[in-house]
C-alpha atoms as a PDB file:
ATOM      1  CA  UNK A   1     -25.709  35.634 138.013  1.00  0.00           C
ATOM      2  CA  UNK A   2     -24.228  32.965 140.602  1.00  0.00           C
ATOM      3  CA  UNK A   3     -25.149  33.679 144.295  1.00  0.00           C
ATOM      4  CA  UNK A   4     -22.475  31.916 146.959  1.00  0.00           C
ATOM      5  CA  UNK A   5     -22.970  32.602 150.518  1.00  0.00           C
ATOM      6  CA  UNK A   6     -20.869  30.931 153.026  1.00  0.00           C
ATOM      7  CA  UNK A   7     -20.973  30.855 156.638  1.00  0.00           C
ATOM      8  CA  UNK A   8     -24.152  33.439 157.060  1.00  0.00           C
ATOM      9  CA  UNK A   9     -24.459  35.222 160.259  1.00  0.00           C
ATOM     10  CA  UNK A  10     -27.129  37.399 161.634  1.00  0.00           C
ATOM     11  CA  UNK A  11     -27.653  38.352 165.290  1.00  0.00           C
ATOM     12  CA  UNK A  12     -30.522  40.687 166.574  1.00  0.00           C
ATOM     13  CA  UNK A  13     -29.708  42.237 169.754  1.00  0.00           C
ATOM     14  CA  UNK A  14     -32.421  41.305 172.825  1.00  0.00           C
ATOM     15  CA  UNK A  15     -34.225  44.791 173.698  1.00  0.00           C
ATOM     16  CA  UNK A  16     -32.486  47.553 175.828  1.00  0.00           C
ATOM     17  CA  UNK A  17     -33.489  46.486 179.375  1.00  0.00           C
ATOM     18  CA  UNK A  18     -35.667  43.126 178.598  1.00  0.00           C
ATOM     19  CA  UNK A  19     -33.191  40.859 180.000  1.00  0.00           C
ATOM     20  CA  UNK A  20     -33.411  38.678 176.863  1.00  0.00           C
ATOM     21  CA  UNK A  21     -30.609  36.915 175.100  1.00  0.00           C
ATOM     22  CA  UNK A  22     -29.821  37.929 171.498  1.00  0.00           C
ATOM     23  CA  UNK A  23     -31.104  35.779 168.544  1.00  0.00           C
ATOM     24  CA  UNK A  24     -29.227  34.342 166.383  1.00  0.00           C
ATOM     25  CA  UNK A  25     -31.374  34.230 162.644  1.00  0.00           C
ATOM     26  CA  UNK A  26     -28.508  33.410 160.455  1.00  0.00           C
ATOM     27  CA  UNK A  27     -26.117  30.458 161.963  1.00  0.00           C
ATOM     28  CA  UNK A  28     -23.312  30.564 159.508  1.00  0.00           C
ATOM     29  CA  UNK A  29     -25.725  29.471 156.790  1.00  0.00           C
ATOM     30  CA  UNK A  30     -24.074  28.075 153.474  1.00  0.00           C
ATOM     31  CA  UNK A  31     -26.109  28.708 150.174  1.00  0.00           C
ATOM     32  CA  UNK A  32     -25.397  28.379 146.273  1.00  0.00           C
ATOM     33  CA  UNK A  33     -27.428  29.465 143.486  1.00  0.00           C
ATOM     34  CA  UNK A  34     -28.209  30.502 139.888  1.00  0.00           C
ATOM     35  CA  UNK A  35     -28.619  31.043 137.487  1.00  0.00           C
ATOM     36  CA  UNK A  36     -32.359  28.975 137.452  1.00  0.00           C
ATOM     37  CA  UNK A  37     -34.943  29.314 140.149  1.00  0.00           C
ATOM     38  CA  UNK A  38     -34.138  27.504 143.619  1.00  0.00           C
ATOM     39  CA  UNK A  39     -36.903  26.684 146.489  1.00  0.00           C
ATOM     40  CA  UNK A  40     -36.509  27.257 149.996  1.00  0.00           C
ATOM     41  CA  UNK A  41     -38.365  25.638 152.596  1.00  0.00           C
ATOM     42  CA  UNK A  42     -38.445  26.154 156.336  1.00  0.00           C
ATOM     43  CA  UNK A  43     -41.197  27.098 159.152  1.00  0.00           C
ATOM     44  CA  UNK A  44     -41.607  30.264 160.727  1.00  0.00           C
ATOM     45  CA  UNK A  45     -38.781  31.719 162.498  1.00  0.00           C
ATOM     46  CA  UNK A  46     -36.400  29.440 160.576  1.00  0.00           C
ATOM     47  CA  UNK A  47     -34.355  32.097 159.259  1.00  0.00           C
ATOM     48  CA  UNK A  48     -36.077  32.792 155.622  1.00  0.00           C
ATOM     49  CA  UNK A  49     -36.710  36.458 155.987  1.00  0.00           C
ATOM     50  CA  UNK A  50     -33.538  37.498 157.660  1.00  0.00           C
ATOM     51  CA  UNK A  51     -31.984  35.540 155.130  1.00  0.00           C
ATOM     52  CA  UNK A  52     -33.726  37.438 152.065  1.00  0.00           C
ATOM     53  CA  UNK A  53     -33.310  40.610 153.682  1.00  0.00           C
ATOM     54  CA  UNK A  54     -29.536  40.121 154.028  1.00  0.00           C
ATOM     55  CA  UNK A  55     -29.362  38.843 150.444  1.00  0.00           C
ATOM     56  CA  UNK A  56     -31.346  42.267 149.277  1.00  0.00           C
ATOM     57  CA  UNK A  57     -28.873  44.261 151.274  1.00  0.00           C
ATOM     58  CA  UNK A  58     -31.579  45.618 153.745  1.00  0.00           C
ATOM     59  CA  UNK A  59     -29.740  43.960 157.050  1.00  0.00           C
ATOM     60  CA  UNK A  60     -26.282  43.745 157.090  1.00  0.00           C
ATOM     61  CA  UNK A  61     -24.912  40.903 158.109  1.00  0.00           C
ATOM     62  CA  UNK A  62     -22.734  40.265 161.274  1.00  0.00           C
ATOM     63  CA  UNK A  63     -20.258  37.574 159.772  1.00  0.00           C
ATOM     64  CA  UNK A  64     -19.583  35.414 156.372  1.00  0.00           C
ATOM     65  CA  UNK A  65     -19.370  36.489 152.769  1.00  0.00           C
ATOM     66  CA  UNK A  66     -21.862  36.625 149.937  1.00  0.00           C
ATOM     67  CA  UNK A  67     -20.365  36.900 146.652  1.00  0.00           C
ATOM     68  CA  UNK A  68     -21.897  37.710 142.760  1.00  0.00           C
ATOM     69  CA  UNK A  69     -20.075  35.753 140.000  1.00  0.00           C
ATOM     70  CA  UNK A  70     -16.900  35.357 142.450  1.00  0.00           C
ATOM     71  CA  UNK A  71     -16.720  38.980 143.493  1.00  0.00           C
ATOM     72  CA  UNK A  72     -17.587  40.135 146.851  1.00  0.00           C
ATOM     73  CA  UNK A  73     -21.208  41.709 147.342  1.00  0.00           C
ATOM     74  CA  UNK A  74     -21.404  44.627 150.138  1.00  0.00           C
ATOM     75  CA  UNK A  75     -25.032  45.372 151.225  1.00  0.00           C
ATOM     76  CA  UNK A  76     -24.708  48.551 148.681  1.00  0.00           C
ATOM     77  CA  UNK A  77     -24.186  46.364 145.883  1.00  0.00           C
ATOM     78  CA  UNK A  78     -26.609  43.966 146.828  1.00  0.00           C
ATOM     79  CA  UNK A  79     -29.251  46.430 146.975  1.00  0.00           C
ATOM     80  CA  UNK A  80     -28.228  47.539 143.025  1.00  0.00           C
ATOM     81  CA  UNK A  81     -28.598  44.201 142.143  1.00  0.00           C
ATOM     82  CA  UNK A  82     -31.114  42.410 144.307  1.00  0.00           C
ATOM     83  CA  UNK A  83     -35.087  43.171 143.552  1.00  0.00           C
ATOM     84  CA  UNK A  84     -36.882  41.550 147.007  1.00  0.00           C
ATOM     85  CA  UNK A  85     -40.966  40.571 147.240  1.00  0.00           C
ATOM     86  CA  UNK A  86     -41.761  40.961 150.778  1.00  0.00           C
ATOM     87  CA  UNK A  87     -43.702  39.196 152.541  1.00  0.00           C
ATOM     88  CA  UNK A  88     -45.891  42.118 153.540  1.00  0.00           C
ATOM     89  CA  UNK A  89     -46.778  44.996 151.888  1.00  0.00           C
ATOM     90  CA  UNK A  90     -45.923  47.469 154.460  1.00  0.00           C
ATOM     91  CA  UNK A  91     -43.101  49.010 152.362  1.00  0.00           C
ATOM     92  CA  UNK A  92     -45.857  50.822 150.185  1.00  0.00           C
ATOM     93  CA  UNK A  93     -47.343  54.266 150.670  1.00  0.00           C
ATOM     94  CA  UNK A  94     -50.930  53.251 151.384  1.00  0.00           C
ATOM     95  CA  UNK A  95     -52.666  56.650 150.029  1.00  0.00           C
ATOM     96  CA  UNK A  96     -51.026  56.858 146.671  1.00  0.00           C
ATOM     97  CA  UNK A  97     -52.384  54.545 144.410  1.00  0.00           C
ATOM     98  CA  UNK A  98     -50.835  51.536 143.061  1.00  0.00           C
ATOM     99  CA  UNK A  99     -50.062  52.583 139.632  1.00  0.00           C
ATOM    100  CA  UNK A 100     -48.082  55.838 141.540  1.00  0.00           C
ATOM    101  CA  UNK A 101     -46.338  53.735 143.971  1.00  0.00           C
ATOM    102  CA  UNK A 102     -45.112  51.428 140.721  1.00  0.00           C
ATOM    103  CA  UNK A 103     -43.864  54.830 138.996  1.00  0.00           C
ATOM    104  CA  UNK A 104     -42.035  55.832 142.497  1.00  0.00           C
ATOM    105  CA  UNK A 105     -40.285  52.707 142.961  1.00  0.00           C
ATOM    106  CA  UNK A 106     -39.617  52.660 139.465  1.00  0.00           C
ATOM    107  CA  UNK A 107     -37.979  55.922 139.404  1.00  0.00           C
ATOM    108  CA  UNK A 108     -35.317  54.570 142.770  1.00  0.00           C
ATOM    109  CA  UNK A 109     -34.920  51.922 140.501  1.00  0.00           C
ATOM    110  CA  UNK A 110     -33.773  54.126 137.333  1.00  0.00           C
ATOM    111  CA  UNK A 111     -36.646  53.490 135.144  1.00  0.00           C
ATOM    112  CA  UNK A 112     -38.563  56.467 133.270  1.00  0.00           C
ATOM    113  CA  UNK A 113     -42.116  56.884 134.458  1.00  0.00           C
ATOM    114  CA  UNK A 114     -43.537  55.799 131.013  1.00  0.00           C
ATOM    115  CA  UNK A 115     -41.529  52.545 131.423  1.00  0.00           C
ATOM    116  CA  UNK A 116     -42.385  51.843 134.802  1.00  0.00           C
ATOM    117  CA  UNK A 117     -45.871  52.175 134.038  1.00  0.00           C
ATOM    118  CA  UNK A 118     -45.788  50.121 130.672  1.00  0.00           C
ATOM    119  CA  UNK A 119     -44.068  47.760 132.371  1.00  0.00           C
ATOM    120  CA  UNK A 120     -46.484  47.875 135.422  1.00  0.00           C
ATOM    121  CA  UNK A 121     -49.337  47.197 132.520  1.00  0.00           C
ATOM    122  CA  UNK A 122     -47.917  44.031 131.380  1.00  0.00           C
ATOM    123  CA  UNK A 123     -47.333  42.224 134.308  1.00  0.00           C
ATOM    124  CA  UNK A 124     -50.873  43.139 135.711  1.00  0.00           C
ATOM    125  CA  UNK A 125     -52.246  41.402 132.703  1.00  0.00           C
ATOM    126  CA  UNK A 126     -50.084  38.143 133.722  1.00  0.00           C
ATOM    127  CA  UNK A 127     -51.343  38.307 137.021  1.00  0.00           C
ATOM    128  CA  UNK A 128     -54.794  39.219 137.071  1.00  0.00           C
ATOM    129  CA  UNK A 129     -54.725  42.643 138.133  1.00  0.00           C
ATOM    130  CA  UNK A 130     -57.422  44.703 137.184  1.00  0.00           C
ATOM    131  CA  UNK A 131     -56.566  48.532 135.132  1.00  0.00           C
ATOM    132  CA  UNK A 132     -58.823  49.675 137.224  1.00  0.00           C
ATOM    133  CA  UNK A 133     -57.206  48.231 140.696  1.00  0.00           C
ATOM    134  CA  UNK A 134     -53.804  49.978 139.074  1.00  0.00           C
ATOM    135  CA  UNK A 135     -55.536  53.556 139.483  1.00  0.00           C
ATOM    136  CA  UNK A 136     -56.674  52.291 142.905  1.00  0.00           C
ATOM    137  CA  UNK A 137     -55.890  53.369 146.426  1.00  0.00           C
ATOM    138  CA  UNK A 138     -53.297  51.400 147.733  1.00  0.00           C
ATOM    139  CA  UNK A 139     -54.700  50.727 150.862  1.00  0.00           C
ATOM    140  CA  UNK A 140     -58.147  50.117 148.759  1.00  0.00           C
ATOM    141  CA  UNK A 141     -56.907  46.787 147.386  1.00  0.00           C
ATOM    142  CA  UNK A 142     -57.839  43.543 149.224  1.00  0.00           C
ATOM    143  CA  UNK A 143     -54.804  41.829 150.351  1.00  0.00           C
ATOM    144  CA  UNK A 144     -54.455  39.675 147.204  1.00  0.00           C
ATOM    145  CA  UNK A 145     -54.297  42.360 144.819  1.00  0.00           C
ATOM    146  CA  UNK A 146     -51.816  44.104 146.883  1.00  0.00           C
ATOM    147  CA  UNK A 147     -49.625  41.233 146.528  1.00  0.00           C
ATOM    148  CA  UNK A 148     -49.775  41.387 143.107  1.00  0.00           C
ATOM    149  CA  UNK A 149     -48.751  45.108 142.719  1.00  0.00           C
ATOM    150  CA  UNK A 150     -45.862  43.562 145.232  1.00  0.00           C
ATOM    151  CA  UNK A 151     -45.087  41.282 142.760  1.00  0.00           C
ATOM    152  CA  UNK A 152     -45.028  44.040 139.788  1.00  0.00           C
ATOM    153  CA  UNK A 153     -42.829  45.987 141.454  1.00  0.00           C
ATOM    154  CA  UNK A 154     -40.100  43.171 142.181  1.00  0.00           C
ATOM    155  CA  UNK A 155     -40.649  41.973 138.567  1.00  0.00           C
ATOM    156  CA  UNK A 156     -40.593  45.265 137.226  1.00  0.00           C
ATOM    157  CA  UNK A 157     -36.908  45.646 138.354  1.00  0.00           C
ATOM    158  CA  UNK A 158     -35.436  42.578 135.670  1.00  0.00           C
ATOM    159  CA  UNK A 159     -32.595  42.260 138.661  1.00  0.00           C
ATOM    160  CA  UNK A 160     -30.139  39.910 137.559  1.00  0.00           C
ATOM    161  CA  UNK A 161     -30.712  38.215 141.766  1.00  0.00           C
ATOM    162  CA  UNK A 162     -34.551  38.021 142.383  1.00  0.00           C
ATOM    163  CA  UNK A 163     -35.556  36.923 146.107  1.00  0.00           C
ATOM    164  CA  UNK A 164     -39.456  35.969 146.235  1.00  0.00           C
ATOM    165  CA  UNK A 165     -40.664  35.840 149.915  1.00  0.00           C
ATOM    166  CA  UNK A 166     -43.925  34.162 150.246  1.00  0.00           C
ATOM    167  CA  UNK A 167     -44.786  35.709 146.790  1.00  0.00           C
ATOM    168  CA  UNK A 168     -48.003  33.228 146.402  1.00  0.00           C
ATOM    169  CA  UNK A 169     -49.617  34.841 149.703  1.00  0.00           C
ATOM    170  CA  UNK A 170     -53.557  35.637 149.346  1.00  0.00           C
ATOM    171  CA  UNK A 171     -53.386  34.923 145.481  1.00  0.00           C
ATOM    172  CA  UNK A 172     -55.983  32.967 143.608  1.00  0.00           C
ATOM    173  CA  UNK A 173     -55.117  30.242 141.323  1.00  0.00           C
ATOM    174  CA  UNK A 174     -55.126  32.181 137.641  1.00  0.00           C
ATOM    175  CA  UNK A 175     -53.052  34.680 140.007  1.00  0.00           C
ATOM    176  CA  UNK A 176     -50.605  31.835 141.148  1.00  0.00           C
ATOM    177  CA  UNK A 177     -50.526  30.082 137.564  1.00  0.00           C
ATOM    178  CA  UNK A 178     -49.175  33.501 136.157  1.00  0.00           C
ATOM    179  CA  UNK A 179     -46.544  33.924 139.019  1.00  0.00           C
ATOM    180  CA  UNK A 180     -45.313  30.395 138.245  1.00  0.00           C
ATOM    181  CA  UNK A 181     -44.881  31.346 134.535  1.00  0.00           C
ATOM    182  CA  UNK A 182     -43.107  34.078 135.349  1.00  0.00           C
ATOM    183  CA  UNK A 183     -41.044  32.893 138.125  1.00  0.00           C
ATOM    184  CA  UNK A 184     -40.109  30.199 135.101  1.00  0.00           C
ATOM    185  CA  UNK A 185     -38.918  32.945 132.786  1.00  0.00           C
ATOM    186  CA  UNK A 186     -37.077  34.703 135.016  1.00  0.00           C
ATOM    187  CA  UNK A 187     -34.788  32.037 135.737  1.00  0.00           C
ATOM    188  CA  UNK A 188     -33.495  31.456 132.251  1.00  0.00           C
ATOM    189  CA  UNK A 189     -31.265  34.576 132.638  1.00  0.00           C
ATOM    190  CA  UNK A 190     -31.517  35.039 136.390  1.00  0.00           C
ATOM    191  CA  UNK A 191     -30.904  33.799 139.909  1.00  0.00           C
ATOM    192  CA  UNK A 192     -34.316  33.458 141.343  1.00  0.00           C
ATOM    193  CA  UNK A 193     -34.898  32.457 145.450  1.00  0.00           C
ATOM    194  CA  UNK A 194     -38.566  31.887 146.156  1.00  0.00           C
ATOM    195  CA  UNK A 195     -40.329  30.376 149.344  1.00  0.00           C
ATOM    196  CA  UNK A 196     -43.207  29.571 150.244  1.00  0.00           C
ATOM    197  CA  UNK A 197     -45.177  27.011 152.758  1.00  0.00           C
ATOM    198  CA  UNK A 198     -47.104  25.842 150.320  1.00  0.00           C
ATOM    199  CA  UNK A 199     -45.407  22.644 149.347  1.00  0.00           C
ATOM    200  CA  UNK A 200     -47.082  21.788 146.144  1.00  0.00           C
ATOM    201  CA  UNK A 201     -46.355  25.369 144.657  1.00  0.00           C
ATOM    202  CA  UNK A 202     -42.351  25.386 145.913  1.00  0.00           C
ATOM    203  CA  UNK A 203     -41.896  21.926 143.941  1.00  0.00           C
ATOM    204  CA  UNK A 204     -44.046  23.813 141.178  1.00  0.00           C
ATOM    205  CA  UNK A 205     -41.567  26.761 140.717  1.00  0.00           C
ATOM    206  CA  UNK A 206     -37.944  25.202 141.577  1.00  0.00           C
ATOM    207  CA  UNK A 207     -36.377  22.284 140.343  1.00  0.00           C
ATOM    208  CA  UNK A 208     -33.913  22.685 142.995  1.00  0.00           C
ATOM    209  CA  UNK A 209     -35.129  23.511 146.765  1.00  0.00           C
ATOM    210  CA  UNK A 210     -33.126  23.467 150.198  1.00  0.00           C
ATOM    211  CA  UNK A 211     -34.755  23.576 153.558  1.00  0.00           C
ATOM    212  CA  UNK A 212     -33.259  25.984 156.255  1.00  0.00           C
ATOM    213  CA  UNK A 213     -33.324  25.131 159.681  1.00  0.00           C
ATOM    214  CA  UNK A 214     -32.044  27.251 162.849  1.00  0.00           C
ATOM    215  CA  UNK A 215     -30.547  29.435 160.331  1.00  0.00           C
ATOM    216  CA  UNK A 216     -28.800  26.809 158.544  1.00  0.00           C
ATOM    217  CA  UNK A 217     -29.986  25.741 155.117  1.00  0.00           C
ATOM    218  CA  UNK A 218     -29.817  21.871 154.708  1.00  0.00           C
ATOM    219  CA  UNK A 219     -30.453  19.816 151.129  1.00  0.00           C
ATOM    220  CA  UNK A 220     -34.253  18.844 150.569  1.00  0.00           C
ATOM    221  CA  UNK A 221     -37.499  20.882 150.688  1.00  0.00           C
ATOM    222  CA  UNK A 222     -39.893  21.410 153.191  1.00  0.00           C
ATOM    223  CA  UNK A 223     -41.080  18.383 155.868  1.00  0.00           C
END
């Protein structure tokens, strides 16, 4: 699937009665991709997670166009198509366990709850995930683990636009090795965004990478 956004606008409001100005994330920010995997590099506050929220339909943006193989994408489309890897794993309901929060999801997502969970199976094994971590608490897991169910449950999707957000958070390396296999296999048939701070691992997974700056991407990776 090609991804075209042009001119990408997002403005957050300043607080009801904080006398702040509003911030602008997204400053008409121009982006091609797909199908293959394409880096993004940028520091914090640059833009990235406004950008991958807009692209997973969660925000809705405030100006510009985003369009799937030439036909306009509304934020209800996106989020059919889009599967997004947060960078936090506050999305999760912390006292099912993982294995029940990969059935839920799975189920918003259309899958039966044997397939979820088959599929939930196989990409544990790829990333080092533990059975026993599956039947696990969610708020049990250490923070690396609950990446990886993270990561299972964007995978799990097979979304023809896959938008990684600091996806190699908290992972160790056998962990990060399997992501970049699978971030690698992905892109054969799909359009996959990652980003990360980690510049070694960005040049790792993309062959392509951009750098976005005051919410404008730029050619180049990370400084």
């Amino acid at each position: 699937m090609r991804l075209e956004v042009k001119g990408l606008i997002k403005v957050f409001p300043a607080p009801v009665f904080s006398g702040g100005r509003p911030v602008r994330a997204l400053a008409g920010a121009d982006l091609e991709a797909g199908p293959g995997v394409t880096g993004l590099g940028g520091a914090n506050g640059s833009g990235k997670t406004t950008l991958f929220r807009t692209l997973a339909g969660v925000l809705e943006p405030d100006g510009g166009t985003i369009t799937l193989d030439g036909l306009p994408a509304s934020s209800e489309k996106l989020r059919a198509l889009a599967a997004l890897c947060p960078a936090n794993p506050r999305t999760f309901y912390f006292r099912l366990t993982a294995a029940e929060n990969l059935r839920f999801f799975g189920a918003l997502a259309g899958l039966a709850p044997a397939e979820a969970a088959a599929r939930a199976v196989r990409l544990a094994d790829r990333l080092g995930l533990a059975a026993a971590d599956l039947e696990r608490r969610f708020d049990r897991l250490s923070e690396g683990n609950m990446q990886k169910v993270s990561l299972i449950r964007a995978f799990s999707r097979r979304a023809p636009l896959l938008l990684l957000d600091e996806p190699f958070r908290g992972l160790d390396g056998l962990a990060c090795r399997g992501l970049l296999d699978l971030t690698a296999e992905t892109g054969t048939s799909a359009t996959v965004i990652i980003t990360t701070h980690n510049r070694e691992l960005l040049y790792s997974a993309a062959p392509k990478t951009l750098r976005i700056e005051n919410g404008r991407i730029e050619p180049g990776g990370p400084r």
